[in-house]
C-alpha atoms as a PDB file:
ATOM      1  CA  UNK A   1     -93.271 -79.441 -81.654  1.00  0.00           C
ATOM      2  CA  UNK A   2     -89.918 -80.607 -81.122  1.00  0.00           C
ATOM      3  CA  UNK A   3     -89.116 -77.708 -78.803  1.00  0.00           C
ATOM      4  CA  UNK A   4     -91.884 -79.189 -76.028  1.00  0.00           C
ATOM      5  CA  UNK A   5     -89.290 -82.270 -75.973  1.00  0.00           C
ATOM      6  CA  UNK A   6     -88.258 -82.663 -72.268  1.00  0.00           C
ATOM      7  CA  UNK A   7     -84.777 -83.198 -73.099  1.00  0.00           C
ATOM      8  CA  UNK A   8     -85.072 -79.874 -75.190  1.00  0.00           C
ATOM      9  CA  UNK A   9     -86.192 -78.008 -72.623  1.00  0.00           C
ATOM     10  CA  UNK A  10     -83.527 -79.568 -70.210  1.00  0.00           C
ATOM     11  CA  UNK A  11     -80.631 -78.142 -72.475  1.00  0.00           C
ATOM     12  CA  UNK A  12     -81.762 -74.909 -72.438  1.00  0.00           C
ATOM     13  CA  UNK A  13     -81.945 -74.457 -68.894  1.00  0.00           C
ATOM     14  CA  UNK A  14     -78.763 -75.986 -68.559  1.00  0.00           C
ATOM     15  CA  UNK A  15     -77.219 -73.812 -70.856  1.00  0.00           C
ATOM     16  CA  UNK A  16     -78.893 -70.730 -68.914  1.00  0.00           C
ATOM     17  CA  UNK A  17     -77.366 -72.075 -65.368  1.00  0.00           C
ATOM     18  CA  UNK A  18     -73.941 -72.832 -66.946  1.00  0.00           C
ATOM     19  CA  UNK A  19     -74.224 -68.281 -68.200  1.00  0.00           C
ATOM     20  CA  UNK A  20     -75.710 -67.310 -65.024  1.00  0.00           C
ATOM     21  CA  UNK A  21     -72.124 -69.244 -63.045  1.00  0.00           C
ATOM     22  CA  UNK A  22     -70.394 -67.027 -65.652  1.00  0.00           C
ATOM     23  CA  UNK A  23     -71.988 -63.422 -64.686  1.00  0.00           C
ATOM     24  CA  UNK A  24     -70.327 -61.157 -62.835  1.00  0.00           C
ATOM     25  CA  UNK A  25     -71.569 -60.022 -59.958  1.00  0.00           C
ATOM     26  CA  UNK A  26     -71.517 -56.281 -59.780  1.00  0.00           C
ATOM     27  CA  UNK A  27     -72.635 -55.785 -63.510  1.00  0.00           C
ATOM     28  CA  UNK A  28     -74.802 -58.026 -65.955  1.00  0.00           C
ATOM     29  CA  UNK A  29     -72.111 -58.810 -68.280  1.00  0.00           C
ATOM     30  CA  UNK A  30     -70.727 -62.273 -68.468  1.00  0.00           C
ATOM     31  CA  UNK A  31     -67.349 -63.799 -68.768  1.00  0.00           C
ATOM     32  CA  UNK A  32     -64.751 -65.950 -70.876  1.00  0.00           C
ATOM     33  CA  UNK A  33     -61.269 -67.589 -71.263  1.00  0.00           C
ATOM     34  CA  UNK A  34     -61.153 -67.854 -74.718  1.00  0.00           C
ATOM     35  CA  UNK A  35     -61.537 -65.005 -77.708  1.00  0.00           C
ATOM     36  CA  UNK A  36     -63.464 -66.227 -80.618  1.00  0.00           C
ATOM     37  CA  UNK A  37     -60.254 -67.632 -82.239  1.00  0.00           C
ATOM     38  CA  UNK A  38     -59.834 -69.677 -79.569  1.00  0.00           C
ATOM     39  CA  UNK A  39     -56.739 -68.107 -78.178  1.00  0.00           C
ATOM     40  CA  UNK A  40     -56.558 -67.055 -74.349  1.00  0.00           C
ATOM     41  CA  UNK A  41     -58.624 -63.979 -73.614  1.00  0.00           C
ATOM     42  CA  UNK A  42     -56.617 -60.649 -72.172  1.00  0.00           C
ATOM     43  CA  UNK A  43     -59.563 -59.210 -70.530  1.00  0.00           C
ATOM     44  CA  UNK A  44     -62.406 -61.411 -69.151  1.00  0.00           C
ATOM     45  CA  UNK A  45     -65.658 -59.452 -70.562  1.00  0.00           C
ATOM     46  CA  UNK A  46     -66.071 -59.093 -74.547  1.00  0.00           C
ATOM     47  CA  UNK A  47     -67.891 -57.279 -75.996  1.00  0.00           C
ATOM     48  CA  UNK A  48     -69.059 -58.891 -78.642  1.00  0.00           C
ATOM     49  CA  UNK A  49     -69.560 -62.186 -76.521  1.00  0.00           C
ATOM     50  CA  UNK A  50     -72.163 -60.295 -74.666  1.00  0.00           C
ATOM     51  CA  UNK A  51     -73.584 -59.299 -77.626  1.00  0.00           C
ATOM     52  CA  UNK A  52     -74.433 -62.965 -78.097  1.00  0.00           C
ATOM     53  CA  UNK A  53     -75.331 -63.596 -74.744  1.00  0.00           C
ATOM     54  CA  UNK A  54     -78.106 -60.750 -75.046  1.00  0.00           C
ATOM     55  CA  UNK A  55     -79.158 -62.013 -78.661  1.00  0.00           C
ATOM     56  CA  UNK A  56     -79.527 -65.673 -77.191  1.00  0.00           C
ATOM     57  CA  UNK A  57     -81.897 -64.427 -74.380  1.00  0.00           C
ATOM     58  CA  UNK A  58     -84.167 -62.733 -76.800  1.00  0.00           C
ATOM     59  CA  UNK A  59     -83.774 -65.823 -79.088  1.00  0.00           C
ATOM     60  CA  UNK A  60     -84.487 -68.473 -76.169  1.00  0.00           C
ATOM     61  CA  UNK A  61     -87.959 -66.120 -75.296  1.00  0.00           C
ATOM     62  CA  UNK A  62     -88.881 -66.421 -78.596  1.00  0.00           C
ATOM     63  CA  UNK A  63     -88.512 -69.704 -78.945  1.00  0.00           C
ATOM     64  CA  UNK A  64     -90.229 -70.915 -75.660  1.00  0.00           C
ATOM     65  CA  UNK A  65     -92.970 -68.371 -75.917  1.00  0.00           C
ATOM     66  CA  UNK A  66     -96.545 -70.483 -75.305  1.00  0.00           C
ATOM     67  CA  UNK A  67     -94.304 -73.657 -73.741  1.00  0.00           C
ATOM     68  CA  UNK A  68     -92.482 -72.297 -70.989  1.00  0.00           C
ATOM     69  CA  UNK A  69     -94.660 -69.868 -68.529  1.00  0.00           C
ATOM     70  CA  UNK A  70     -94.881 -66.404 -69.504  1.00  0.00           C
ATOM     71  CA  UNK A  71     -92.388 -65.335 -66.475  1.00  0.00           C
ATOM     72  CA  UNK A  72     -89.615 -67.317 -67.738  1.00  0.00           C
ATOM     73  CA  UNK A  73     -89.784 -65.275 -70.550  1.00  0.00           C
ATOM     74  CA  UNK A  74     -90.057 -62.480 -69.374  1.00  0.00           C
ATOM     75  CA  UNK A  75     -87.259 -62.899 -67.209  1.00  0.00           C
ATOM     76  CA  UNK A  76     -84.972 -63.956 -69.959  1.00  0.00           C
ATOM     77  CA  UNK A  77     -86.107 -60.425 -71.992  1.00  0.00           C
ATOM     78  CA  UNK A  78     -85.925 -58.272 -68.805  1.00  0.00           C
ATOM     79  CA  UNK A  79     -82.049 -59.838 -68.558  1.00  0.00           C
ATOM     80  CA  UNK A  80     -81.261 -59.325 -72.365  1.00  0.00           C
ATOM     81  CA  UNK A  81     -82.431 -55.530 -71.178  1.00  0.00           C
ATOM     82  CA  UNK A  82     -80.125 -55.243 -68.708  1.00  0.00           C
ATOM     83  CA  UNK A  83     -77.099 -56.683 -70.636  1.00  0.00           C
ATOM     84  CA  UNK A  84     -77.436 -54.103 -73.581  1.00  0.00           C
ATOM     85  CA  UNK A  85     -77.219 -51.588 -70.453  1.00  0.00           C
ATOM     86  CA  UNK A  86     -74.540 -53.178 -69.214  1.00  0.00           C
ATOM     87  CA  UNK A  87     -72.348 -52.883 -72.693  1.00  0.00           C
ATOM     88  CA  UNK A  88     -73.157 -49.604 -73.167  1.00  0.00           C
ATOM     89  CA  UNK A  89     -71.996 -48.532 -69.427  1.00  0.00           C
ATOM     90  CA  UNK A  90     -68.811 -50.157 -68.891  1.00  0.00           C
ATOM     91  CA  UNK A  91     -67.981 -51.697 -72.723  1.00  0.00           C
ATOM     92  CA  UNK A  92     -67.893 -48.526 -74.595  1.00  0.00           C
ATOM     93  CA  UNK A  93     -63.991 -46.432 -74.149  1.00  0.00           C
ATOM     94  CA  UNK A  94     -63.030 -42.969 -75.201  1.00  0.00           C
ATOM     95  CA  UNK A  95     -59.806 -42.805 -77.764  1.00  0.00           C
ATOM     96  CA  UNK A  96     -58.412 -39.929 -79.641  1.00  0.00           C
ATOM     97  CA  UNK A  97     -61.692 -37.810 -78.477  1.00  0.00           C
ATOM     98  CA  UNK A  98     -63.701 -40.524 -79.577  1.00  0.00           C
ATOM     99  CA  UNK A  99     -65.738 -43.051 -78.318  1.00  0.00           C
ATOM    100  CA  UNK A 100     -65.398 -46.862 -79.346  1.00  0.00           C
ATOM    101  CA  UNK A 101     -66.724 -50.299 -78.366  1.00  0.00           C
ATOM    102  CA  UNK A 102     -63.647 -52.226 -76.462  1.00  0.00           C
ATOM    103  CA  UNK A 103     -62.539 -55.413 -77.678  1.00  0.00           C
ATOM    104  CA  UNK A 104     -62.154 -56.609 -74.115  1.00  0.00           C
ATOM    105  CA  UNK A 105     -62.591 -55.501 -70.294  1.00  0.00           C
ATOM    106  CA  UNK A 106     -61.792 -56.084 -67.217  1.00  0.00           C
ATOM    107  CA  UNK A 107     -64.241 -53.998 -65.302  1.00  0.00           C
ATOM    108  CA  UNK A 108     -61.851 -52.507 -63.521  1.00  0.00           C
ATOM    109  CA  UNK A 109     -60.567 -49.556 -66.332  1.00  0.00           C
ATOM    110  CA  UNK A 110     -58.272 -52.221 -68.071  1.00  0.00           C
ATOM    111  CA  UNK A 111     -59.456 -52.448 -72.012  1.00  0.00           C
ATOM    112  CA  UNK A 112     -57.860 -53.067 -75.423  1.00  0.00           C
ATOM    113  CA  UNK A 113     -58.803 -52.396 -78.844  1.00  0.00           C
ATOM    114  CA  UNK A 114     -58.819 -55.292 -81.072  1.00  0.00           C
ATOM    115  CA  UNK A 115     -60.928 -57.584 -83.215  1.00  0.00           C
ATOM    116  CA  UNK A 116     -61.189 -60.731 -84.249  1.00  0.00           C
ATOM    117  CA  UNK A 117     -63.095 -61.518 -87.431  1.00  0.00           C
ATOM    118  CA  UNK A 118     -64.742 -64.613 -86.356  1.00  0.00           C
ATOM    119  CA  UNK A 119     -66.600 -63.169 -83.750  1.00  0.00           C
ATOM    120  CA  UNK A 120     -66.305 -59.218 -85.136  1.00  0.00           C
ATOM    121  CA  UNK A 121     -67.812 -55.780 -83.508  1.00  0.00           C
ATOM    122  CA  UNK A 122     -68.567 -54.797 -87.389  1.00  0.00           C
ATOM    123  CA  UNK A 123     -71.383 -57.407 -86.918  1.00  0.00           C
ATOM    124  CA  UNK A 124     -73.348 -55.432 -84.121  1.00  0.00           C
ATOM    125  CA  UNK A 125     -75.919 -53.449 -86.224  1.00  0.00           C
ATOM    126  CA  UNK A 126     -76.574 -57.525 -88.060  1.00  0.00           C
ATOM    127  CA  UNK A 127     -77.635 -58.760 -85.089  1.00  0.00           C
ATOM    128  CA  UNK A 128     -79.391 -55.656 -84.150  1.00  0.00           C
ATOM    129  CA  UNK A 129     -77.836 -54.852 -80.897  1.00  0.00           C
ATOM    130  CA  UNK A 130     -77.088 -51.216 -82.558  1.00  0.00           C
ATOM    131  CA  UNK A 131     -77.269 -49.294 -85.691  1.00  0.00           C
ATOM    132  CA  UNK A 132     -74.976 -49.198 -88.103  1.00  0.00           C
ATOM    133  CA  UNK A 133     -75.213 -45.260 -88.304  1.00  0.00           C
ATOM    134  CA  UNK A 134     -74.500 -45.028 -84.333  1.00  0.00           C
ATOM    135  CA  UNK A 135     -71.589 -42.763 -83.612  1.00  0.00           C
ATOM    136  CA  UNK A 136     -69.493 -45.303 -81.623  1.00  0.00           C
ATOM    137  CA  UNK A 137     -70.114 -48.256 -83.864  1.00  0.00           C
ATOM    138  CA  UNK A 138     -68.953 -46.223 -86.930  1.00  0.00           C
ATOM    139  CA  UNK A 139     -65.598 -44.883 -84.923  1.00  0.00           C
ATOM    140  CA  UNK A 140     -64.931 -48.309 -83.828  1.00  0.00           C
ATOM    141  CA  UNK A 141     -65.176 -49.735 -87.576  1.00  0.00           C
ATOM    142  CA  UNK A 142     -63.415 -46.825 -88.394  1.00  0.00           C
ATOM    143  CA  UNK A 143     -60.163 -47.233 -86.105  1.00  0.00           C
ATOM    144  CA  UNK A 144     -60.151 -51.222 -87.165  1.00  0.00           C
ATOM    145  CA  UNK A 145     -60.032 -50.481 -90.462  1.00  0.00           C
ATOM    146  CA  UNK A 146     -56.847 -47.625 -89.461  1.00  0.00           C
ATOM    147  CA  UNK A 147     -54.000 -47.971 -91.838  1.00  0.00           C
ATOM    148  CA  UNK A 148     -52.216 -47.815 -88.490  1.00  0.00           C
ATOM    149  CA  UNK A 149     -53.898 -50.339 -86.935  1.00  0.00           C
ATOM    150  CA  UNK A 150     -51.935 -53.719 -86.835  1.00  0.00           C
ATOM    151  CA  UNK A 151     -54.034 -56.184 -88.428  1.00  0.00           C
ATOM    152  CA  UNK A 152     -56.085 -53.839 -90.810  1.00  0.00           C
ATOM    153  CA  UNK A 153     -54.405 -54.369 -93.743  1.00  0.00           C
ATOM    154  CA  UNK A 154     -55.572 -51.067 -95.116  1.00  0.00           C
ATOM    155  CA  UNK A 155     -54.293 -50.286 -98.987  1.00  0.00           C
ATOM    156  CA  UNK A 156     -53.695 -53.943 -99.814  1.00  0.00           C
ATOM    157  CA  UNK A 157     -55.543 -56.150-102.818  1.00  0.00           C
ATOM    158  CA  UNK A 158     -57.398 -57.655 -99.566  1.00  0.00           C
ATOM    159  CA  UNK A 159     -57.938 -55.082 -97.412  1.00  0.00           C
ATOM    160  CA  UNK A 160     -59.845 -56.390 -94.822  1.00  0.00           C
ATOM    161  CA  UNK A 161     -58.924 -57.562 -91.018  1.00  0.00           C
ATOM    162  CA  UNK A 162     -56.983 -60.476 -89.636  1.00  0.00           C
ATOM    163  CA  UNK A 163     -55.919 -61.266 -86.167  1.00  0.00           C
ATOM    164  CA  UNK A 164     -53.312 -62.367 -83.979  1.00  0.00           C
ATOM    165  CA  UNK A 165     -54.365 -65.981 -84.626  1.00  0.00           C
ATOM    166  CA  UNK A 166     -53.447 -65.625 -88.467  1.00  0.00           C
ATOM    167  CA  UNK A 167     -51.892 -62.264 -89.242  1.00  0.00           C
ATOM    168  CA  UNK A 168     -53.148 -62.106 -92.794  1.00  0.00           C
ATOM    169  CA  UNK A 169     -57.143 -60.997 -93.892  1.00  0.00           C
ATOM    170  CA  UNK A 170     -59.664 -63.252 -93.090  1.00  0.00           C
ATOM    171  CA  UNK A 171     -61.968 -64.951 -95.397  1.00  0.00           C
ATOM    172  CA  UNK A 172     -64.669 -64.350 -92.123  1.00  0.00           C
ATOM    173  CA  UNK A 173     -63.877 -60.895 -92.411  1.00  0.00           C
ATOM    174  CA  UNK A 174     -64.709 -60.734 -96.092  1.00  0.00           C
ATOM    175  CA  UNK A 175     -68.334 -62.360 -94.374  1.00  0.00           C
ATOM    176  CA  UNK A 176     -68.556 -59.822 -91.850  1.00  0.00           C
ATOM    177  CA  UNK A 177     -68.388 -56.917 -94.327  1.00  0.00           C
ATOM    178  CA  UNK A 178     -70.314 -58.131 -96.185  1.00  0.00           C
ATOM    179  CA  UNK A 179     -73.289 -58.229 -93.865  1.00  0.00           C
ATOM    180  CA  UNK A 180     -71.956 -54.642 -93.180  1.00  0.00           C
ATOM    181  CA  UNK A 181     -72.929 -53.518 -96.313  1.00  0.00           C
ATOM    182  CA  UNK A 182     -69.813 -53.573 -98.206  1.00  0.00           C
ATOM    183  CA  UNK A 183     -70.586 -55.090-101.226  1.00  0.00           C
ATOM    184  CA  UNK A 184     -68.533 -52.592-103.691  1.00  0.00           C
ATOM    185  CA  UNK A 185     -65.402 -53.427-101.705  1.00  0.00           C
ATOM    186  CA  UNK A 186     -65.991 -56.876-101.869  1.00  0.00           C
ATOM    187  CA  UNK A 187     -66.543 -56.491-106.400  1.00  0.00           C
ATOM    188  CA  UNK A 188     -63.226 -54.640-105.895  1.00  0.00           C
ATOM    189  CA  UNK A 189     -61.429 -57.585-104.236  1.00  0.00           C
ATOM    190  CA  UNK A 190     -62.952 -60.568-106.171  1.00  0.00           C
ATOM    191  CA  UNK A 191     -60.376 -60.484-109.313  1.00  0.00           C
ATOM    192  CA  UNK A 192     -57.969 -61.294-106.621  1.00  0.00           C
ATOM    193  CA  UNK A 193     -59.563 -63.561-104.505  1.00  0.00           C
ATOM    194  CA  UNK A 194     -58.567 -66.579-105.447  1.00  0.00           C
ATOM    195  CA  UNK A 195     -57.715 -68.381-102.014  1.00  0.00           C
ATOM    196  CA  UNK A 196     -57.592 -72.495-101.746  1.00  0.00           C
ATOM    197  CA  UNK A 197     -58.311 -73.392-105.405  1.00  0.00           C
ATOM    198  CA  UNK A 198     -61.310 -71.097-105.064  1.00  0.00           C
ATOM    199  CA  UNK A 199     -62.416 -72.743-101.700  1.00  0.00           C
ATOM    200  CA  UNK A 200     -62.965 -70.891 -98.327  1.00  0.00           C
ATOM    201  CA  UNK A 201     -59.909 -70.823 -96.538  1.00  0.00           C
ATOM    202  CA  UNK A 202     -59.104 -69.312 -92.906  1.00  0.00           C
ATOM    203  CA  UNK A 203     -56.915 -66.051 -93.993  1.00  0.00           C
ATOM    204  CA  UNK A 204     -55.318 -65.494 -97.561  1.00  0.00           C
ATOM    205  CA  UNK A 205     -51.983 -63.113 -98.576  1.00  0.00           C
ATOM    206  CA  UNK A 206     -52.847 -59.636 -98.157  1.00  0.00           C
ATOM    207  CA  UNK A 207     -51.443 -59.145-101.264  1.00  0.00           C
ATOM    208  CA  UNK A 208     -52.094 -61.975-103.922  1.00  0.00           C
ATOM    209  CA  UNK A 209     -55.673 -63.602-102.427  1.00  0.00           C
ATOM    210  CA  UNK A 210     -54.098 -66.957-102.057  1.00  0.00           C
ATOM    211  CA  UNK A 211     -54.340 -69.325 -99.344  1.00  0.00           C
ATOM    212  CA  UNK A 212     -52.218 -68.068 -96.074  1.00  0.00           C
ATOM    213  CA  UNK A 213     -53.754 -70.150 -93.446  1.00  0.00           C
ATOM    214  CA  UNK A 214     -56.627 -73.015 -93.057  1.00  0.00           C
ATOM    215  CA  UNK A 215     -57.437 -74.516 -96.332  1.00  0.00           C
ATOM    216  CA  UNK A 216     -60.522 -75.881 -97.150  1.00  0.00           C
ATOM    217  CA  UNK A 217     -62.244 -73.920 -94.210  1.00  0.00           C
ATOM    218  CA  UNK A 218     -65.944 -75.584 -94.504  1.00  0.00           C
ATOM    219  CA  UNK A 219     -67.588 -73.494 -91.635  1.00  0.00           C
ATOM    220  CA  UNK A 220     -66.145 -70.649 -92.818  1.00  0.00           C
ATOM    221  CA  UNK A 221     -67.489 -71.297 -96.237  1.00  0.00           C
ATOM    222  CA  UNK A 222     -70.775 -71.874 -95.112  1.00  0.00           C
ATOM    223  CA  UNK A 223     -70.841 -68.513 -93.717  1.00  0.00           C
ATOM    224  CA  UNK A 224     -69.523 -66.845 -96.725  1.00  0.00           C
ATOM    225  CA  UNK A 225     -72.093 -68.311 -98.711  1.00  0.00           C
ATOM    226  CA  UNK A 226     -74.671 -67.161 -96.708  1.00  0.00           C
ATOM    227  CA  UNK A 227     -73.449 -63.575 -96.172  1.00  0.00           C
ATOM    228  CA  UNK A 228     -73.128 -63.535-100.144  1.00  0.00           C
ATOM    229  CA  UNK A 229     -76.907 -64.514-100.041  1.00  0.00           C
ATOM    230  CA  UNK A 230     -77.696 -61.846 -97.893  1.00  0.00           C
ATOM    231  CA  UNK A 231     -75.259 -59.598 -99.855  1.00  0.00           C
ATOM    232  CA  UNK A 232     -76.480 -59.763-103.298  1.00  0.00           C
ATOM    233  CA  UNK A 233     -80.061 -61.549-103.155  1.00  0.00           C
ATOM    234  CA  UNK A 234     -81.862 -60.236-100.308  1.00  0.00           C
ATOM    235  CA  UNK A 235     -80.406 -56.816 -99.057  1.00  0.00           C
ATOM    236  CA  UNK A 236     -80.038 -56.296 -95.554  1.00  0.00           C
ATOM    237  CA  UNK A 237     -82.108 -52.888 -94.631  1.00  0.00           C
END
């Protein structure tokens, strides 16, 4: 019932007005300043922020289905259709004869590869915008996770990503893969994971598991617990 509250209602159109000042105009993808860290974008159009924008829209139907008039709806769904389009047309990159999701955009043939674990492409297939078997998913995962690549920290105790924001592995990126699927690599890096006194922590030493950055992360920890729960107690399919 408490989504029939006016001032409910209220905030969700003024979240969609705020988004729709934010698309561009050519293409139905969406800008942003700021990465997922926080730290100043390079290219205006993620990815993976568009990714959320489309899972909102489907969300925000859902909820509103039977209080707000079927067209709103509708519209909402026709737009999350439109935005999945739009990633796969001008989002997706070709590198080393392969073809990967971009980190970043700017429309215009600028793009970077990059990720940032807490707002990761490896979380695609979880929220269902792809599969986790589809051929430019798997390369992108696969380049990320590139002993050569910067922040992959590939052949370490931790071996999972960081980011410019904290160069070290990410306790969010232990999360992410985790709703990926990678539970034996996670049984693998346990014994060493011992980051702040055993509480969640922002990044941790590549090497010995222990707090690098961010102690006593509590959002972070939330999510860990809950991608453990998903992990080990009711198995993604």
């Amino acid at each position: 019932a408490i989504l029939t509250e006016r001032y409910i209602i209220k905030g969700i159109e003024r979240i969609l007005s705020i988004l729709d000042s934010e698309k561009n105009e050519r293409a139905d993808l969406y800008e942003t300043f700021l990465q997922p860290t926080d730290d100043l974008i390079v290219y205006p159009y993620l990815t993976y922020d568009n990714v959320l924008v489309w899972k909102a829209l489907l969300c925000i139907a859902e909820m509103m289905t039977g209080i707000k008039e079927d067209q709103f709806c509708c519209s909402l769904k026709e737009q999350a259709g439109k935005i999945k389009e739009a990633v796969w047309e001008h989002c997706v990159f070709e590198l080393d004869g392969k073809k990967i999701f971009a980190w970043s955009t700017d429309l215009e043939g600028r793009w970077n590869v990059y990720d940032e674990p807490p707002g990761s492409l490896q979380l695609l297939p979880f929220y269902g915008f792809c599969s986790s078997a589809d051929e430019v998913y798997r390369n992108t995962v696969e380049y990320i996770r590139r002993p050569e690549y910067k922040y992959s920290f590939y052949g370490f105790n931790i071996a999972e990503i960081g980011c410019a924001h904290a160069p070290h592995p990410w306790v969010l990126s232990i999360a992410n893969s985790l709703l990926c699927g990678r539970k034996k690599e996670f049984e693998e890096m346990l014994p060493w994971l011992t980051m702040d006194q055993g509480i969640a922590c922002e990044s941790v030493d590549e090497d010995t598991g222990e707090c690098a950055t961010g102690e006593a992360f509590a959002t972070c920890a939330g999510f860990l617990a809950y991608s453990l729960y998903q992990a080990f107690y009711t198995p993604l399919t």
